[in-house]
Protein backbone atom coordinates (compact mmCIF):
# COMPACT_ATOMS: atom_id res chain seq x y z
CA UNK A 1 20.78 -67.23 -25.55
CA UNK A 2 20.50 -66.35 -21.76
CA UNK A 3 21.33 -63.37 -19.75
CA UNK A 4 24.60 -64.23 -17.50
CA UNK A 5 24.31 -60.59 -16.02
CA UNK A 6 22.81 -56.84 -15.99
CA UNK A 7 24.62 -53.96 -15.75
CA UNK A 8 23.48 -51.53 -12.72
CA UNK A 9 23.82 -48.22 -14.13
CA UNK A 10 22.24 -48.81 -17.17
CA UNK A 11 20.44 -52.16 -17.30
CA UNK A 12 22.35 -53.52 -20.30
CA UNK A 13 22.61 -57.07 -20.27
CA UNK A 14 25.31 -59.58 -20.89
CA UNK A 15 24.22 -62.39 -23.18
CA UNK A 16 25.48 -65.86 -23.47
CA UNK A 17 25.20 -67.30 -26.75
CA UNK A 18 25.51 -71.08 -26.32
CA UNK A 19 25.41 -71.91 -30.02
CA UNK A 20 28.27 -69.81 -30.58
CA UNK A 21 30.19 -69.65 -26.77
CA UNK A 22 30.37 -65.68 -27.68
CA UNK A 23 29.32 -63.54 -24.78
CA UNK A 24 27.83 -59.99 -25.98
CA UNK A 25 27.18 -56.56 -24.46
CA UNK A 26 24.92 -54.51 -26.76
CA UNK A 27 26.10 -55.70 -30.39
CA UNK A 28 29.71 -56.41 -29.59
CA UNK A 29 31.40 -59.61 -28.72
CA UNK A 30 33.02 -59.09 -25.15
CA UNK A 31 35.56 -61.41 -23.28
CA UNK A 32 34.59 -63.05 -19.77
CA UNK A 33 37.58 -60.97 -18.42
CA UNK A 34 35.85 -58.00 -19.40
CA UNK A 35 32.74 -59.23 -17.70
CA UNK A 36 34.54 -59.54 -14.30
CA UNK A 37 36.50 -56.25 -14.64
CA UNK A 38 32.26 -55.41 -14.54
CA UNK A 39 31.91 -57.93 -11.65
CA UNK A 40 35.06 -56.35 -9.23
CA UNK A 41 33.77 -52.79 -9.56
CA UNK A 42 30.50 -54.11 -7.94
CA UNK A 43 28.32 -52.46 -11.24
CA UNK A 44 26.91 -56.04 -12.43
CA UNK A 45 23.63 -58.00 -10.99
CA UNK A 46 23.89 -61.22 -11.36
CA UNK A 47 20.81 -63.77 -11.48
CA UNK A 48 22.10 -66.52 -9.29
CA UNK A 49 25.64 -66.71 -7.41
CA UNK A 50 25.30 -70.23 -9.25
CA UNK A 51 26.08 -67.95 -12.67
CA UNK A 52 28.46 -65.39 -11.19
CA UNK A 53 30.83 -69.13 -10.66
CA UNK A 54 29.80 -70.16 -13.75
CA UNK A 55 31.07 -67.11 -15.69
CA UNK A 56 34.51 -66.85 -13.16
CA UNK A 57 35.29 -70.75 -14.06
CA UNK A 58 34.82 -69.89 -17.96
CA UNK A 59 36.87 -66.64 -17.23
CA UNK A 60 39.33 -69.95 -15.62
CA UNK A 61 39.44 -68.11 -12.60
CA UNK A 62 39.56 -69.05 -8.88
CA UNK A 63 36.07 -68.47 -7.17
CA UNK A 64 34.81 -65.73 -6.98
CA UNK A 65 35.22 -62.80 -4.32
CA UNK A 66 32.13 -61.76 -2.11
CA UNK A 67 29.72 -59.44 -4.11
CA UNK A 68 31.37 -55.52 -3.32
CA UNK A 69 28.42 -54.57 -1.04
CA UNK A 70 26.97 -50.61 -0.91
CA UNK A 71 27.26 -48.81 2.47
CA UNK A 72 23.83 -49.10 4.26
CA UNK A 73 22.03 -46.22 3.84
CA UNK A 74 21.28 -44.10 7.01
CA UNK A 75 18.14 -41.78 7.75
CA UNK A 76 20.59 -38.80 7.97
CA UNK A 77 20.64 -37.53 4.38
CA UNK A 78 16.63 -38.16 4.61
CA UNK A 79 16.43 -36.42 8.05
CA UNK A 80 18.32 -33.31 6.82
CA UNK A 81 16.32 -33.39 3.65
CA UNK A 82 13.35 -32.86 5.51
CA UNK A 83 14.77 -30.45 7.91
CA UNK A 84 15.31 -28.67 4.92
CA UNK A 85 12.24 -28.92 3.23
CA UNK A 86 10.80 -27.41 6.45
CA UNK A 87 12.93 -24.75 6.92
CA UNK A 88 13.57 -23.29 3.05
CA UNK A 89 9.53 -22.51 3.16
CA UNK A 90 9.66 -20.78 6.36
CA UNK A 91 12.58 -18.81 5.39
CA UNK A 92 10.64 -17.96 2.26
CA UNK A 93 7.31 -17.03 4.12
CA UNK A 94 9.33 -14.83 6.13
CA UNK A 95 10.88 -13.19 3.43
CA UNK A 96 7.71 -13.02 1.58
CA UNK A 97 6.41 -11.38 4.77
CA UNK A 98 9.21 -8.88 5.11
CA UNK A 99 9.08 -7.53 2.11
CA UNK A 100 5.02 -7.03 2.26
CA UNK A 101 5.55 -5.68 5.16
CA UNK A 102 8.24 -3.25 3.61
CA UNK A 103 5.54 -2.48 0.49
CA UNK A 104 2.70 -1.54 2.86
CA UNK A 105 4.87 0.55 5.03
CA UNK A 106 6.14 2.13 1.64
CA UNK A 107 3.00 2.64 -0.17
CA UNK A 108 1.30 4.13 3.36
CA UNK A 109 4.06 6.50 3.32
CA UNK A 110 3.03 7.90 -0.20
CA UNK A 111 0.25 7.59 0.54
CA UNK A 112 0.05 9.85 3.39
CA UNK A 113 3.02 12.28 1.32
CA UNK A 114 0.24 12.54 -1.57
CA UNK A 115 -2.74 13.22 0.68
CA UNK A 116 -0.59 16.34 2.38
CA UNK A 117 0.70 17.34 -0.72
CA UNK A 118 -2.99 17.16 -1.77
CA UNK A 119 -3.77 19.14 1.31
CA UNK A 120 -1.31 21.33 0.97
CA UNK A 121 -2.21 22.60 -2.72
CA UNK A 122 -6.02 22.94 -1.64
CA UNK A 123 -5.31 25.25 0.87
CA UNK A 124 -3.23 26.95 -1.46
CA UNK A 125 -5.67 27.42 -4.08
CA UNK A 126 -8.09 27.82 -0.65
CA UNK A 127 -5.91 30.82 0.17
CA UNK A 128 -5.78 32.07 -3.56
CA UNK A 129 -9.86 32.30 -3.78
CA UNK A 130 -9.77 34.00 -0.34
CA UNK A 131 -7.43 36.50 -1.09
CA UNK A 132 -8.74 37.31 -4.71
CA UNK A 133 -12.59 37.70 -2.42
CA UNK A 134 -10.75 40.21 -0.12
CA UNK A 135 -9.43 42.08 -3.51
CA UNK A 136 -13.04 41.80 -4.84
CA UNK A 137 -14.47 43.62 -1.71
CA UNK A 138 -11.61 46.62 -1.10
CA UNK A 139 -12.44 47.27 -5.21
CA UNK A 140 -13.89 50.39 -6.05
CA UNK A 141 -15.78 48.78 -9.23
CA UNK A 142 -17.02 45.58 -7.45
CA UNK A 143 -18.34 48.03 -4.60
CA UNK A 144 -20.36 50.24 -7.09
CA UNK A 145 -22.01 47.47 -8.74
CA UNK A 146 -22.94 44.07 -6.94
CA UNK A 147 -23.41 45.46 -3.11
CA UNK A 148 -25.91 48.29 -4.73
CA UNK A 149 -27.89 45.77 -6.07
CA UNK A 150 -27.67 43.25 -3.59
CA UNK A 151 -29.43 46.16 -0.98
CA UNK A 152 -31.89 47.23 -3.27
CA UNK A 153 -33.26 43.69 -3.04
CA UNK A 154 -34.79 43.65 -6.94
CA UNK A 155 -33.01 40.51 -8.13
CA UNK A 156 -33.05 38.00 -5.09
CA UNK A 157 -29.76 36.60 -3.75
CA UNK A 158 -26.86 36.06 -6.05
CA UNK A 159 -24.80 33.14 -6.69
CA UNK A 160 -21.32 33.93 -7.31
CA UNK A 161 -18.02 32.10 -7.49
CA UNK A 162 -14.01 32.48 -7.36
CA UNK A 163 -11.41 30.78 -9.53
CA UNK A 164 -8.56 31.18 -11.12
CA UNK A 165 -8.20 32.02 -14.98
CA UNK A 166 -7.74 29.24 -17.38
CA UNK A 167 -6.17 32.08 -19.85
CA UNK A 168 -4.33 33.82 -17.46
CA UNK A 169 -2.68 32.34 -14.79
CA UNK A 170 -2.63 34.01 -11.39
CA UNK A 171 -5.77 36.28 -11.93
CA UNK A 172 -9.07 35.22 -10.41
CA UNK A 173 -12.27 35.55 -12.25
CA UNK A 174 -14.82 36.37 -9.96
CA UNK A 175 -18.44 36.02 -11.15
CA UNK A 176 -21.48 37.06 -9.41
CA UNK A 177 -24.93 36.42 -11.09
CA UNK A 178 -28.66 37.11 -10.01
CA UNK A 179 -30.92 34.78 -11.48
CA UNK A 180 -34.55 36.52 -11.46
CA UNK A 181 -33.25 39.20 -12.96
CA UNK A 182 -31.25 37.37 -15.74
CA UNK A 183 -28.03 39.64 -15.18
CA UNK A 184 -24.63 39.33 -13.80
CA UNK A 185 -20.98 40.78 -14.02
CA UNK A 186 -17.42 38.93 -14.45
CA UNK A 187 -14.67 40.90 -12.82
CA UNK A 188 -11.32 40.00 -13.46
CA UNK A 189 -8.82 40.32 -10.43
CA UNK A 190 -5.02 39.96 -9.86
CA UNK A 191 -4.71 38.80 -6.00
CA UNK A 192 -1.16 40.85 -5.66
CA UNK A 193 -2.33 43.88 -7.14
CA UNK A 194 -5.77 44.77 -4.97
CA UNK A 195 -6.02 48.30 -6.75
CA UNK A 196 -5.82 47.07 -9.97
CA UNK A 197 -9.23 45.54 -12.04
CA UNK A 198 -8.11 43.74 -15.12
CA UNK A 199 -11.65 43.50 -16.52
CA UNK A 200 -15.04 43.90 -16.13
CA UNK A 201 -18.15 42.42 -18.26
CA UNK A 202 -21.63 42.57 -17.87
CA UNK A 203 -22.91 38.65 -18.15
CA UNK A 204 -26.46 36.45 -18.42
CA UNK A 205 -26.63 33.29 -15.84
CA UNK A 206 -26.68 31.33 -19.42
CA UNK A 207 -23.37 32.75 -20.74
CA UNK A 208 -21.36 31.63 -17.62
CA UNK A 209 -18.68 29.20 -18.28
CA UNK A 210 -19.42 25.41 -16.62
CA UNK A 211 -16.11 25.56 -15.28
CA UNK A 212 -17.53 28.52 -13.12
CA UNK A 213 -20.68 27.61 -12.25
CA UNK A 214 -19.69 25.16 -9.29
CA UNK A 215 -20.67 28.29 -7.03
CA UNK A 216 -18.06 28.10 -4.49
CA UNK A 217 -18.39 31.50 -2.41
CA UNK A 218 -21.90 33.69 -1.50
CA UNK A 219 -22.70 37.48 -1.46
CA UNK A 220 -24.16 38.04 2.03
CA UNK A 221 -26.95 40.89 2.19
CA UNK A 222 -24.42 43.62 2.50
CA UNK A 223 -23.19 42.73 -1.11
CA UNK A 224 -19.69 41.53 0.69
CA UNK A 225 -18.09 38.20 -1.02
CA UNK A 226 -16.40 35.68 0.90
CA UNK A 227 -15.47 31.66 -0.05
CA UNK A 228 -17.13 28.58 0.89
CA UNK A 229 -15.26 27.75 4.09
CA UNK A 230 -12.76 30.71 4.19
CA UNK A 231 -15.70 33.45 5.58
CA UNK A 232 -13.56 35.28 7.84
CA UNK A 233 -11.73 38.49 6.27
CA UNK A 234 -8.62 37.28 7.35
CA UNK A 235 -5.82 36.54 4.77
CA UNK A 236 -3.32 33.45 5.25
């Protein structure tokens, strides 16, 4: 057996059995016309031009054509490959860079919305301690207790702090204590109603709530309260 020719496409092989005269493609017998069908559609590689006439005179054909030859290949298709090789990763850096670009410029922007909305509601509650101080002061109950001590100088300086009520929203608790003398008073205050005391409690510095003790306002030596950067009597 020999190999008369190979198929392209697939490298099957056309085989020659010489015992036999049978020429075979695969596992089935096949005619030498069939082989040259192969041969004019330029799919078959041939060993030797010496075999291509050998299989066209057992075929008892004339002699056979020129081998169908492939266009030469250019550099174009290889040129414009690589143009485009180049340019898709450009065009995908840039978009890459756009759109981090676009999520910096977005997340700056919320960033700066959060931090003046963050602004915003500390001045608010700011505003809230200030006004519930100003409430404190113009009270008739807060006057008779904290400023008399305050002037008759027994229990040192006070700490004392403003915040809102955890059980009732919109009321300030106001708590003033004086350490040395291990006594203190909670008033409770609503900030639109300045006449109006909602409670009042005697208190030790040990009883005070953590959530109060964060003194954030100071009883000057007149017995007068005002909050940690809010000291003028002005309201917003």
């Amino acid at each position: 057996m020999r190999v008369i020719a190979v198929v392209a496409a697939t490298g099957e092989q056309f085989i020659y059995d010489e015992p036999t005269g049978r020429l075979i493609l695969g596992d089935e017998s096949m005619a030498f016309s069939k082989l040259l069908e192969y041969d004019s559609l330029g799919a078959l590689s041939w060993p030797s031009e010496e075999m291509r006439a050998w299989a066209y005179q057992m075929a008892q054909l004339p002699s056979p054509p020129s081998v169908p030859t492939s266009p030469e290949p250019t550099s174009a298709p290889v040129e414009q490959a690589l143009v485009a090789g180049k340019k898709s990763p450009n065009r995908a850096f840039i978009i890459v860079g756009i759109v981090v670009v676009v999520l910096v410029v977005l997340l700056g922007v919320r960033s700066i919305y959060a931090g003046m909305q963050k602004s915003a509601a500390s001045q608010q509650r700011l505003d809230f301690y200030a006004t519930a101080a100003k409430t404190a002061n113009e009270s008739q109950i807060f006057q008779s207790t904290v400023p008399n001590i305050v002037s008759a100088g027994v229990f040192g300086q006070p700490y004392a702090s403003i915040y809102e009520s955890a059980n009732y929203p919109g009321q300030a608790v106001v708590t003033v204590v004086f350490p040395t003398g291990n006594t203190g008073f909670q008033f409770v205050f609503d900030p639109n109603s300045p006449t109006e005391t909602l409670g009042l409690q005697e208190i030790k510095p040990g009883q005070v709530d953590s959530s109060l003790t964060d003194w954030n306002a100071k009883v000057d030596s007149s017995g007068r309260i005002t909050v940690n950067g809010r000291e003028d009597a002005s309201l917003p």
